[in-house]
Protein backbone atom coordinates (compact mmCIF):
# COMPACT_ATOMS: atom_id res chain seq x y z
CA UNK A 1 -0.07 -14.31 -27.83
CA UNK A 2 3.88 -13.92 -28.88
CA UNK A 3 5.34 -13.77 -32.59
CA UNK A 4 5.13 -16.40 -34.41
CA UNK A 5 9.24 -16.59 -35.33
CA UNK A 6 9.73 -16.88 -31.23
CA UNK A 7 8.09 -20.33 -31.48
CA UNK A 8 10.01 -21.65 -33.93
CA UNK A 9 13.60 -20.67 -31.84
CA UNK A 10 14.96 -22.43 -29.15
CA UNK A 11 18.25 -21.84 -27.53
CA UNK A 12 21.00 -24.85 -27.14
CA UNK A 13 19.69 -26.44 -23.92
CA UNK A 14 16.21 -25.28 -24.07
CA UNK A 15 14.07 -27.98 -22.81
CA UNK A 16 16.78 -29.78 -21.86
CA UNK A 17 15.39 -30.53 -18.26
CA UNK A 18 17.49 -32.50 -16.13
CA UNK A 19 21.35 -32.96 -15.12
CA UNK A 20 22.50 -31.20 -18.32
CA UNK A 21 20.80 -27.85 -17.63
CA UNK A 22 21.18 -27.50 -13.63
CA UNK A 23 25.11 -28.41 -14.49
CA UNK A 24 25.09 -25.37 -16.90
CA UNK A 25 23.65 -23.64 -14.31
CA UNK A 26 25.42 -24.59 -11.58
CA UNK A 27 29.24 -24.15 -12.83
CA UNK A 28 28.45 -20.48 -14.94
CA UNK A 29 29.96 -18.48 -12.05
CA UNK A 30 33.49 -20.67 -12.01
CA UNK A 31 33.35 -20.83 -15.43
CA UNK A 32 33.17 -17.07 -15.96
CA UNK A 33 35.48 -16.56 -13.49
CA UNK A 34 38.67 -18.70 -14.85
CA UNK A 35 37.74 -17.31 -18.13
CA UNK A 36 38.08 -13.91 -17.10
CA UNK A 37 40.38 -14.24 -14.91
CA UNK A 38 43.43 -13.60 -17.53
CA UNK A 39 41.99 -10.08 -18.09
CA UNK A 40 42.55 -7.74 -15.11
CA UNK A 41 41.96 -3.86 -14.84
CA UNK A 42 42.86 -1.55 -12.73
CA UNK A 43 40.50 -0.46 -9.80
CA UNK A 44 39.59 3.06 -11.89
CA UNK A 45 37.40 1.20 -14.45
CA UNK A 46 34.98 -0.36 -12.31
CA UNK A 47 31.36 1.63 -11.59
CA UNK A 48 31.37 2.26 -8.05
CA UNK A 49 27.27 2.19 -6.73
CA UNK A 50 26.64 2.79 -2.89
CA UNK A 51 24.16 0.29 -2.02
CA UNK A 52 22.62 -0.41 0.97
CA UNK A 53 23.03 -4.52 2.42
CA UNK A 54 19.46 -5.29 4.01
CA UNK A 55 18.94 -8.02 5.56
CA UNK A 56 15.54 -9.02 8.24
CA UNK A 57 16.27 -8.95 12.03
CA UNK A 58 14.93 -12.00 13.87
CA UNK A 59 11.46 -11.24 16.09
CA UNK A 60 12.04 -10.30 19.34
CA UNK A 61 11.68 -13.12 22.12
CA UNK A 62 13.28 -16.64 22.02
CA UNK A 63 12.04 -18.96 19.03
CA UNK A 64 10.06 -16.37 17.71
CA UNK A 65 9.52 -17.01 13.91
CA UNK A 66 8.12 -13.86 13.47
CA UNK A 67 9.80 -11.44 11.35
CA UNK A 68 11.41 -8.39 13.14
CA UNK A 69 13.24 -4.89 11.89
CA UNK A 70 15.24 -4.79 8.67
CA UNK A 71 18.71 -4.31 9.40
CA UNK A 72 20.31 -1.86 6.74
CA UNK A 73 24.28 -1.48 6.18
CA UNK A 74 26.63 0.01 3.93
CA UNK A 75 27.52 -2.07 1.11
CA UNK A 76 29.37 -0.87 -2.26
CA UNK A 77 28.35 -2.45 -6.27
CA UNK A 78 31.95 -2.44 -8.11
CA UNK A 79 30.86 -3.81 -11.52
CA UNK A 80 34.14 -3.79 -14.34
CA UNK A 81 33.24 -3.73 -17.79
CA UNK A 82 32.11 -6.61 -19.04
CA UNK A 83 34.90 -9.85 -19.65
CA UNK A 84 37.18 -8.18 -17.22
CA UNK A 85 37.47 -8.11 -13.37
CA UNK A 86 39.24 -6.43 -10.64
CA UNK A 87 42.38 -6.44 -9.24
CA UNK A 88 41.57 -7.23 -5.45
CA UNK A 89 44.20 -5.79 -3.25
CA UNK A 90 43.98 -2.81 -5.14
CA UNK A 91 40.23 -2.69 -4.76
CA UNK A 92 40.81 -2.98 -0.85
CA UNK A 93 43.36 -0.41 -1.08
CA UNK A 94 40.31 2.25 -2.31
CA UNK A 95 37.44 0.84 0.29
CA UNK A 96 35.58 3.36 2.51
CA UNK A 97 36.10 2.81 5.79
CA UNK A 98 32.05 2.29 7.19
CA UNK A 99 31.88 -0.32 4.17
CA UNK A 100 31.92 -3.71 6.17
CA UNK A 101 34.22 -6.34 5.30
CA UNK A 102 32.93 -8.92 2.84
CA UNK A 103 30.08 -6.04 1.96
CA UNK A 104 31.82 -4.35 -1.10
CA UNK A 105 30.43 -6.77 -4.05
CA UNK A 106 32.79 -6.99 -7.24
CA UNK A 107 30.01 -8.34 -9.67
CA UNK A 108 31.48 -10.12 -12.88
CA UNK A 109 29.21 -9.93 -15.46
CA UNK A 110 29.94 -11.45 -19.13
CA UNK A 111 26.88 -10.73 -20.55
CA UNK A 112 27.29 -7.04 -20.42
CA UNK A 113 23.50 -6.63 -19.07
CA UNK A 114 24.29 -4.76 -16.12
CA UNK A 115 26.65 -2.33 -17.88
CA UNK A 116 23.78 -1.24 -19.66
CA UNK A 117 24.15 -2.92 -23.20
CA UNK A 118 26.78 -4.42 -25.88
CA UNK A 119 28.43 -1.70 -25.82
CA UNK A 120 31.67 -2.33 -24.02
CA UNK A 121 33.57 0.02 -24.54
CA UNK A 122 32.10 3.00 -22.80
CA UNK A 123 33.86 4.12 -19.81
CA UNK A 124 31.42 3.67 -17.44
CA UNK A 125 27.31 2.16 -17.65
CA UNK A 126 25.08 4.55 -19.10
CA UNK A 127 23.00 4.46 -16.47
CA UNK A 128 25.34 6.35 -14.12
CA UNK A 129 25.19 9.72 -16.81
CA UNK A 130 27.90 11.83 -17.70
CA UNK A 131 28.94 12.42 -14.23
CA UNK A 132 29.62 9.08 -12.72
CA UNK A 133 30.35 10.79 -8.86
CA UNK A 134 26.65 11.82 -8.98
CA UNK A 135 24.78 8.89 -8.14
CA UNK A 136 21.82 10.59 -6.22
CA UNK A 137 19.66 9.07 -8.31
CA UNK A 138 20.82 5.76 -8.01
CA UNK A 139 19.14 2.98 -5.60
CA UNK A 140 21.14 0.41 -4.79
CA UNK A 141 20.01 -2.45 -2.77
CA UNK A 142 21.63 -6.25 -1.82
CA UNK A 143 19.87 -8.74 0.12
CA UNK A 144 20.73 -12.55 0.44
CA UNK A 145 18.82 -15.03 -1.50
CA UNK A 146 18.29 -18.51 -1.56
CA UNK A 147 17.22 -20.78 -4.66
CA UNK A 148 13.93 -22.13 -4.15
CA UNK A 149 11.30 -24.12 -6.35
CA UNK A 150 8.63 -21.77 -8.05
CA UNK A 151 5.49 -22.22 -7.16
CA UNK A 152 3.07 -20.89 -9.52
CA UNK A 153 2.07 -23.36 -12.32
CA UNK A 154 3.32 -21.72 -15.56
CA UNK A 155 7.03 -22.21 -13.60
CA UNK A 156 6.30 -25.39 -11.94
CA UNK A 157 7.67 -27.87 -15.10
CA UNK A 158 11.02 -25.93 -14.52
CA UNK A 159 12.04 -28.11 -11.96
CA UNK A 160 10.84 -31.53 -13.03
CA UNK A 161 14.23 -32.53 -13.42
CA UNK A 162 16.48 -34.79 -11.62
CA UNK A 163 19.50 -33.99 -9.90
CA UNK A 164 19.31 -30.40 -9.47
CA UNK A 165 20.12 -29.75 -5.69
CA UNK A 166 17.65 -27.48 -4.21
CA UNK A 167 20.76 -25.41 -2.24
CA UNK A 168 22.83 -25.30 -5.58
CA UNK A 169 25.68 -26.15 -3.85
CA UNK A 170 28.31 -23.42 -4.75
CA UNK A 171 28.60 -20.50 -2.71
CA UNK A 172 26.43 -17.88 -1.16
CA UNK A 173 23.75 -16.67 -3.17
CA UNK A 174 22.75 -12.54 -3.20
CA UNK A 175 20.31 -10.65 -5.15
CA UNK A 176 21.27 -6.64 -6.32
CA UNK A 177 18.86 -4.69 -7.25
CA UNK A 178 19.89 -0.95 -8.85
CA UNK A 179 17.09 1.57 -10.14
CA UNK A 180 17.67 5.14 -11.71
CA UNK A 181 14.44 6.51 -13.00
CA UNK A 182 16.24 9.48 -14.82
CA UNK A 183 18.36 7.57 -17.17
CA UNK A 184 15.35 4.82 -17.63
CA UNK A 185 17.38 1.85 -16.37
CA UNK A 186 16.79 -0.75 -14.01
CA UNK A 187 17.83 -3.86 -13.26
CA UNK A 188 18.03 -6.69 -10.79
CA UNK A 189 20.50 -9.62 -10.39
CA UNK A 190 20.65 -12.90 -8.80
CA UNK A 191 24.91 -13.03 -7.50
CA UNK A 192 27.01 -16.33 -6.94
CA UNK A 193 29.58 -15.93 -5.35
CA UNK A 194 32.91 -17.05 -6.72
CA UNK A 195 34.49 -20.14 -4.89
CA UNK A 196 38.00 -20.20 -4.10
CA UNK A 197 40.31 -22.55 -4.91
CA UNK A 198 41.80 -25.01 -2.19
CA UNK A 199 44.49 -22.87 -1.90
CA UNK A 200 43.10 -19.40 -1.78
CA UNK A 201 40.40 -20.00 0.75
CA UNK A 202 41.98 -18.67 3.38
CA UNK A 203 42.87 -15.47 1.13
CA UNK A 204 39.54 -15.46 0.32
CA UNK A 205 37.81 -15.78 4.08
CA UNK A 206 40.35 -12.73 5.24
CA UNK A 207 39.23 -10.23 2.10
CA UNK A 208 36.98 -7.29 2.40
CA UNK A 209 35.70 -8.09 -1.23
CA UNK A 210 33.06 -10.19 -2.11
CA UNK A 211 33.54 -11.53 -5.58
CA UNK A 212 30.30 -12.56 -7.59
CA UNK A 213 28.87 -13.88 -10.82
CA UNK A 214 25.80 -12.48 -12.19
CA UNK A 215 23.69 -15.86 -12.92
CA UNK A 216 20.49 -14.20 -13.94
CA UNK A 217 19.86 -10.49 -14.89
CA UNK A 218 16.77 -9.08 -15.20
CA UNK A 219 16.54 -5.10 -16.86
CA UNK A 220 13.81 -2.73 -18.05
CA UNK A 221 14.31 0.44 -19.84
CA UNK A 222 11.36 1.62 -19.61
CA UNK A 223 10.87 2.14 -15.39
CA UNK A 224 8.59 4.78 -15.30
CA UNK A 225 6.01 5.60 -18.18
CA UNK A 226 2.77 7.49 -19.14
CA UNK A 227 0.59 6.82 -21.67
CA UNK A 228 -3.29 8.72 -22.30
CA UNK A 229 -6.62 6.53 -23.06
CA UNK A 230 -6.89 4.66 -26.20
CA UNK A 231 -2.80 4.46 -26.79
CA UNK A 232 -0.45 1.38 -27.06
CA UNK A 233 2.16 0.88 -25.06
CA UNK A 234 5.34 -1.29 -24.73
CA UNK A 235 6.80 -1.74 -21.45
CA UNK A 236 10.24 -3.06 -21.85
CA UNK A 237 11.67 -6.23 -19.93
CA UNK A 238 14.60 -8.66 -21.00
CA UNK A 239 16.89 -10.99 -18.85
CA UNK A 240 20.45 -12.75 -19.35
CA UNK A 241 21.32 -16.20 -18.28
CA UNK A 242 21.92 -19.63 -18.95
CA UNK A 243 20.72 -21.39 -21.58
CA UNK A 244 17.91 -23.21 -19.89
CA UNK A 245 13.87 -23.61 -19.84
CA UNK A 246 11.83 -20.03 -18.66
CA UNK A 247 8.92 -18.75 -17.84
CA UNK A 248 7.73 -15.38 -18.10
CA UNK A 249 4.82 -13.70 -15.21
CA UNK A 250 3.61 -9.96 -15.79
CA UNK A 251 1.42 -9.53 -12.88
CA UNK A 252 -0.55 -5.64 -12.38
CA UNK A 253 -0.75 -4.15 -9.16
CA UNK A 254 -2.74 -1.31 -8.13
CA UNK A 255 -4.86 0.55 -5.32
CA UNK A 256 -3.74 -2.72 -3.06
CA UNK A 257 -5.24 -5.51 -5.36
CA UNK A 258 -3.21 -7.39 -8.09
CA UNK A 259 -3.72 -9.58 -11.25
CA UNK A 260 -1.71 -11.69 -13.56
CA UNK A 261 -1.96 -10.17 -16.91
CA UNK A 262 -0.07 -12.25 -18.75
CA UNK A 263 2.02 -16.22 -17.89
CA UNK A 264 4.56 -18.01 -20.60
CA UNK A 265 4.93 -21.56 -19.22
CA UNK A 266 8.49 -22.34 -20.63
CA UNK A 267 8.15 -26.04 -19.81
CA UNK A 268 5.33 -26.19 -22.25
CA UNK A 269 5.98 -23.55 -24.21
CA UNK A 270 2.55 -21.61 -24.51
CA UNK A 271 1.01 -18.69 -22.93
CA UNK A 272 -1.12 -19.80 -20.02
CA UNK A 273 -2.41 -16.42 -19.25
CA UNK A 274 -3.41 -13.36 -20.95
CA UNK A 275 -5.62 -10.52 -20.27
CA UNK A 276 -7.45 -9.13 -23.63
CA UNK A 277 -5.74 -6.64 -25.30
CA UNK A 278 -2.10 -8.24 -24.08
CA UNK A 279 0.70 -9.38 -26.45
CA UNK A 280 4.30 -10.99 -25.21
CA UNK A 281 6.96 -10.19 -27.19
CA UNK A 282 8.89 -13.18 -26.78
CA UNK A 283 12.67 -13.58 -28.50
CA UNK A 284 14.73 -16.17 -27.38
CA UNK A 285 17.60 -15.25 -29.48
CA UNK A 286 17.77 -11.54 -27.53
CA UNK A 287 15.92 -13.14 -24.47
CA UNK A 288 13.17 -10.02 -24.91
CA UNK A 289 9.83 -10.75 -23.17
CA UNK A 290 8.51 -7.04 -22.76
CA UNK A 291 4.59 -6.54 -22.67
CA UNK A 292 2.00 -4.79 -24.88
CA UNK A 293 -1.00 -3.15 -24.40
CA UNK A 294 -3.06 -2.31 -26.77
CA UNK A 295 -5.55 0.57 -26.45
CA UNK A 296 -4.94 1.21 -23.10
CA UNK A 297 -7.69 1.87 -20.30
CA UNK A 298 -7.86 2.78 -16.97
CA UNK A 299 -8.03 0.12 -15.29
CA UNK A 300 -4.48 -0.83 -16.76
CA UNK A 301 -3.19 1.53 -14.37
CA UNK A 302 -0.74 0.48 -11.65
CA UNK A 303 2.68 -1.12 -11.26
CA UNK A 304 3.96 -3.47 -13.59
CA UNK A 305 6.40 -6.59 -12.49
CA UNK A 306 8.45 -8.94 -14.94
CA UNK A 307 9.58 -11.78 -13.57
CA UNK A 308 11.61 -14.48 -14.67
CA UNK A 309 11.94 -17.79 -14.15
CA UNK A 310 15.05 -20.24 -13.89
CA UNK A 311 15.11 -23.71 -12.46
CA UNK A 312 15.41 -22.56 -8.74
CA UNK A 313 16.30 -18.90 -9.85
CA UNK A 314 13.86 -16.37 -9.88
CA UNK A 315 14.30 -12.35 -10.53
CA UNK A 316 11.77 -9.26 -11.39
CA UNK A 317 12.00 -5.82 -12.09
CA UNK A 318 8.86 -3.33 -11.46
CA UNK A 319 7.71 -0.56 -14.13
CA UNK A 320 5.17 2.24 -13.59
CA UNK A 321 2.36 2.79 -15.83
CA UNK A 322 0.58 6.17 -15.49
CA UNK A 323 -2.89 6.87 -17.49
CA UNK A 324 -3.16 10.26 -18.09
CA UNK A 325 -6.12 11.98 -20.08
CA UNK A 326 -6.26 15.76 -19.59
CA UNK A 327 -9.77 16.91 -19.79
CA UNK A 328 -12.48 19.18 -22.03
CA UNK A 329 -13.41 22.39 -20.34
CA UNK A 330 -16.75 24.52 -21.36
CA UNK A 331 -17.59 28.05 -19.55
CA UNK A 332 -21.18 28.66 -19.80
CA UNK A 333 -23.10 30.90 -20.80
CA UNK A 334 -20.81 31.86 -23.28
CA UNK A 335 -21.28 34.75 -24.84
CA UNK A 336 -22.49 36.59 -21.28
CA UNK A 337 -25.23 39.56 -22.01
CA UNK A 338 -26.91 40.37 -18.97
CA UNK A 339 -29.14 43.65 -17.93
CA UNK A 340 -27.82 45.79 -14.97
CA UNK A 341 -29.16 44.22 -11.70
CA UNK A 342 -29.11 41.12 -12.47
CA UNK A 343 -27.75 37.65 -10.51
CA UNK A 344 -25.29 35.52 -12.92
CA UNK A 345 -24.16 32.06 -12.18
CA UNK A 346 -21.41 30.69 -14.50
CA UNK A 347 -20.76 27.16 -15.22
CA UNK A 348 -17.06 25.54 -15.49
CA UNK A 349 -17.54 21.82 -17.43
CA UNK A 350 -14.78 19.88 -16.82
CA UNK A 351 -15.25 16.68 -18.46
CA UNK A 352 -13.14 13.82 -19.67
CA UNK A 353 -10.28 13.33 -17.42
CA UNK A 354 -8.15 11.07 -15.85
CA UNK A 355 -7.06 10.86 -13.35
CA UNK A 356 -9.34 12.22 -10.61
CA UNK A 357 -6.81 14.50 -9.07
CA UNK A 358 -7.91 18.11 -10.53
CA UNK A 359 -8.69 21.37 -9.14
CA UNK A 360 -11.00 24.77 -10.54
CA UNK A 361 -10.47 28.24 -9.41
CA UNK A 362 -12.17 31.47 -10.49
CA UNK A 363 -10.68 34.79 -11.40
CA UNK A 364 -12.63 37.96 -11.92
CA UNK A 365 -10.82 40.96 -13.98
CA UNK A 366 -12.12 44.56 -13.71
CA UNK A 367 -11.11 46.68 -17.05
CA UNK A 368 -8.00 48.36 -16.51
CA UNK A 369 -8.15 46.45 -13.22
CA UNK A 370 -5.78 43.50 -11.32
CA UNK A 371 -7.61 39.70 -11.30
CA UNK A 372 -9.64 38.78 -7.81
CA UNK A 373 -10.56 35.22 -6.86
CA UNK A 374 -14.52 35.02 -6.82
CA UNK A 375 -15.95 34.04 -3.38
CA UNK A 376 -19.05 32.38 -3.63
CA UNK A 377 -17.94 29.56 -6.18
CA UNK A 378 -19.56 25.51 -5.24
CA UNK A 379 -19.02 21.96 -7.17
CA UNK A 380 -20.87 19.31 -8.22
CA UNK A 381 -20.12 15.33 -7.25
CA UNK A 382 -17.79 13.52 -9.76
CA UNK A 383 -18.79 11.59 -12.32
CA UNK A 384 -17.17 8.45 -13.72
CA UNK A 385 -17.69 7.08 -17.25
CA UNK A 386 -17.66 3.32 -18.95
CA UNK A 387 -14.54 4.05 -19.51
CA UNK A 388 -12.72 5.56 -16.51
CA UNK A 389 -12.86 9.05 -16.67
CA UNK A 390 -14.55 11.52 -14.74
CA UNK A 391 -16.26 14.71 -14.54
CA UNK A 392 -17.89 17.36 -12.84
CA UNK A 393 -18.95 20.93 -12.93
CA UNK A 394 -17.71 24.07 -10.90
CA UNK A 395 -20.39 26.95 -10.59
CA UNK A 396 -19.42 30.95 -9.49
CA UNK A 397 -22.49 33.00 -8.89
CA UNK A 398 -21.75 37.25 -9.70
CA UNK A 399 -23.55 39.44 -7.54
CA UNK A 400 -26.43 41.81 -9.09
CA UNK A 401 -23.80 43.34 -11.89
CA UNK A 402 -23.47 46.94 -12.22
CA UNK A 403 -22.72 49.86 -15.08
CA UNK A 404 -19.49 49.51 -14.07
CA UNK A 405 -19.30 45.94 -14.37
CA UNK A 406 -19.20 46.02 -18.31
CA UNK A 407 -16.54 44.89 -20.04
CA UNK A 408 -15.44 42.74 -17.28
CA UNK A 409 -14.10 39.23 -17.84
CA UNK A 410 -14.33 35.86 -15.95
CA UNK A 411 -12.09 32.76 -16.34
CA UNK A 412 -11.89 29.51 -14.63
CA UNK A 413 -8.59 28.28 -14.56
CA UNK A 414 -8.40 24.19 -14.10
CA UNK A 415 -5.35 22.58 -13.40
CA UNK A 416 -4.74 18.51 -14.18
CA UNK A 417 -1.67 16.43 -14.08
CA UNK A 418 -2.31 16.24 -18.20
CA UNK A 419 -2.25 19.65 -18.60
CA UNK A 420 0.73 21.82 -18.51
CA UNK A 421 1.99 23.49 -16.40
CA UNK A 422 0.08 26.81 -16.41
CA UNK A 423 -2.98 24.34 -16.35
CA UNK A 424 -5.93 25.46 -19.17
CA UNK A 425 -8.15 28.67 -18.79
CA UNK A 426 -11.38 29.88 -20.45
CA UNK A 427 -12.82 33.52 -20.19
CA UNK A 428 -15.81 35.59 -21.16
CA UNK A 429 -16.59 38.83 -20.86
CA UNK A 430 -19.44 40.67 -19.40
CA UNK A 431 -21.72 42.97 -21.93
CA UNK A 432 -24.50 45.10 -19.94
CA UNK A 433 -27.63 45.02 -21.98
CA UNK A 434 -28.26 49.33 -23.26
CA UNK A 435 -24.57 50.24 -20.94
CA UNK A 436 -23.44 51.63 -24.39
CA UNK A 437 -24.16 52.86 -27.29
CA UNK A 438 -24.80 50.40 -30.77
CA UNK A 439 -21.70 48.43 -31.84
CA UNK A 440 -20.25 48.40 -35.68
CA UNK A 441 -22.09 44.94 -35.78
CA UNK A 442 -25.36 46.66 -34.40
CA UNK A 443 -24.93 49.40 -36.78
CA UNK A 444 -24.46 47.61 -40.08
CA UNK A 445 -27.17 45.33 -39.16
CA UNK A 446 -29.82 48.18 -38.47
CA UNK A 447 -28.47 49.53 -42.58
CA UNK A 448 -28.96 46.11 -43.49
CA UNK A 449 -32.59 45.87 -42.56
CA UNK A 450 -33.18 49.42 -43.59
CA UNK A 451 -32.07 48.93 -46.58
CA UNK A 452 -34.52 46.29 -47.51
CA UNK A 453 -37.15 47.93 -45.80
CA UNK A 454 -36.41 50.91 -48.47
CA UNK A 455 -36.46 48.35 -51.38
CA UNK A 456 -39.49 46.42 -50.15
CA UNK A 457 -41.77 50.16 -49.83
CA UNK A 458 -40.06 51.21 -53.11
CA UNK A 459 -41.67 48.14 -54.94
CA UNK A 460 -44.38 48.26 -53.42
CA UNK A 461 -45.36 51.70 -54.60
CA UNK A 462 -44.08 51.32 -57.99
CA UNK A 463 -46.77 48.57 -58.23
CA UNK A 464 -49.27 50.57 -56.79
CA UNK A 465 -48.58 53.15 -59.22
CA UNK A 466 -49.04 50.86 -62.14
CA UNK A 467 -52.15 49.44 -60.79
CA UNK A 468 -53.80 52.97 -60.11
CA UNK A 469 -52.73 54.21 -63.90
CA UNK A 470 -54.49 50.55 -65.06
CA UNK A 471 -57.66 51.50 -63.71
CA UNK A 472 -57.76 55.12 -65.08
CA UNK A 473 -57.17 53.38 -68.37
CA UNK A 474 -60.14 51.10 -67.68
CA UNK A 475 -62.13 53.69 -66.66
């Protein structure tokens, strides 16, 4: 399913197939190039990312086809703010020395998707925090792509047209892919790079940058999330590019296994797949096609990829979905009245969890006393419900109690990934049957039944008495 209002939109050249819509495909890069190329910055503005250049060795042997060890280099993202670009002898001026040449990438980007949103007037991408120099928590990866056909058949009407070279003709293709979980950004981006003119290619073939257009964007702000049983969730995906037919896949994988979920075919605009309980938010105008589940279960679980289709352009971004349902815990018997010698067991029930990851220890607390872990403690198998979660139930057997044992307290203490951080306890405390004297409670309830014991014999002699002085009367 998608809104209603997304089928009645349509971009310029969607479902244009043919010429018109590879050509606007084909020429974006030069195009966004000479139109930026009027607006230079200096070096200082630009986002500097250290990435890493991988690229797959060939297989050992001659002819081998096989693939062999990924090759990894230093590479560097310098992305200006958006409608501007770099001076390039200045950038080379500021290059590292272990970054290769033709391996720091100056990424033009008009729409502004990679510096994090419209806003263009921020210093620096969002994504980067307020310290720009700290980019631990940024992954930056570039590999070379090529432009291929898709082959699955909600993509496969893409490419119906005619005259759409398979190669695309212009340039070397790369694909740059930057993740940083802590400020909720990710995206990835299919590169083209910028072709010299006649006279600048030998400027060009001597630099040590790598000028690029980003063709197609894909970004999620929502990289990592958690969600507990029964709740909806949106997990957020939207692209930039040109103005051309798409198709949208969100496929599920998990424990080594995966699944479509959800297929747009943009060639005939309707959803070919989706899962019960699924919903594509699909806006051409904004280009958003994030995913909702509703009432989410267990089995929903795993990593979720977005990808994106273009004729011969294809790029995805991957979001983790945790389920987390903290459980119910029950100490039994509850309250715990026992007579001296006597064997306890206590039951922990820990029920209603997900997922199976949890743990149960036992504490034992003297009065006036430090806590002890109890020795002889055992579990029972888990349990899994209909719907995912699981159970089971720790036992700690007490040794014969003693006098001395009154008044004190055990707890188990069960820790879960939905719990916080001190994880959840229950206690009860130990009462030796005739260790002490009657309680208040005792005490009021012994008045209690005295005193109606005193009212009942006080009525019942007054009667008596008025049926003995009947009789005399009688008599």
């Amino acid at each position: 399913m998608f809104a209603a209002a997304a089928a009645a939109r349509e971009p310029p050249l969607r479902g244009r197939r043919g010429p018109l819509a590879c050509l606007a495909l084909l020429f974006l890069g030069g195009a966004a190039a000479m139109a930026m190329a009027s607006a230079s910055s200096p070096s200082g503005a630009a986002a500097r990312v250290d990435c890493w250049f991988v690229e797959e060795a060939t297989g050992r042997g001659g002819g081998s086809v096989m693939p062999g060890a990924l090759s990894q280099r230093r590479a560097l993202l310098l992305l200006p703010p958006p409608g501007r670009r770099l001076d390039q002898a200045a950038l080379e001026s500021e290059l590292p020395p272990e970054v290769e040449p033709g391996l720091a990438f100056q990424i033009l980007d008009p729409s502004g998707t990679l510096w994090g949103g419209s806003d263009h007037s921020r210093p620096q991408p969002f994504w980067l925090g307020s310290d720009p120099s700290d980019t631990e928590a940024v992954s930056c990866e570039i590999n070379a792509y090529i432009p291929h056909e898709a082959h699955v058949q909600w993509a496969a009407g893409l490419e119906q047209g005619k005259g759409c070279p398979r190669s695309m003709g212009q340039g070397r293709w790369f694909i740059a892919t930057v993740q940083n979980p802590e400020a909720s950004y990710g995206f990835s981006s299919i590169l083209n790079e910028e072709e010299a003119l006649p006279w600048k290619q030998e400027a060009v073939a001597g630099s040590r940058i790598t000028t690029t257009t980003a063709v197609l964007s894909v970004f999620s702000r929502t990289p990592q999330l958690q969600a507990r049983l029964g709740q909806d969730v949106l997990i957020d995906c939207g692209f930039s590019g040109p103005a051309s037919p798409f198709s949208v896949e969100w496929r599920l994988q998990h424990g080594g296994a995966g699944r479509v979920v959800l297929a747009y075919d943009g060639a005939a605009r309707k959803v070919s797949v989706a899962e019960k309980g699924t919903r594509l938010f699909l806006d051409p105008e904004t280009n958003n096609v994030s995913l909702q589940l509703q009432g989410v279960a267990a089995r929903q679980e795993g990593t979720y990829i977005c990808t994106v289709y273009l004729p011969h352009l294809r790029a995805q971004q991957a979001m983790e979905l945790k389920v987390v349902e903290p459980p119910m815990v029950t100490l039994r018997p509850d309250p715990l009245s026992v007579p001296p010698g006597a064997p306890v067991e206590l039951a922990c029930e820990v029920s209603g969890f997900y997922p199976q990851k949890t743990s149960v220890n036992w504490r034992r607390k003297s009065p006036g006393g430090t806590p002890e872990a109890l020795v002889e403690t055992w579990e029972s198998g888990h349990r899994q419900s209909p719907d995912g979660t699981y159970s089971f139930t720790s036992h700690a057997r007490i040794l014969p109690v003693q006098p001395q044992d009154h008044g004190a307290s055990y707890s188990c203490h069960v820790a879960h990934p939905g719990l916080a951080e001190g994880g959840l306890r229950k206690t009860v405390k130990l009462h030796m049957a005739g260790s002490s004297g009657p309680s208040l409670e005792d005490a009021i309830g012994c008045f209690l039944i005295a005193f109606a014991l005193f009212g009942f014999l006080q009525a019942f002699l007054r009667r008596a008495s008025r049926e003995q002085k009947k009789s005399e009367k009688l008599e």
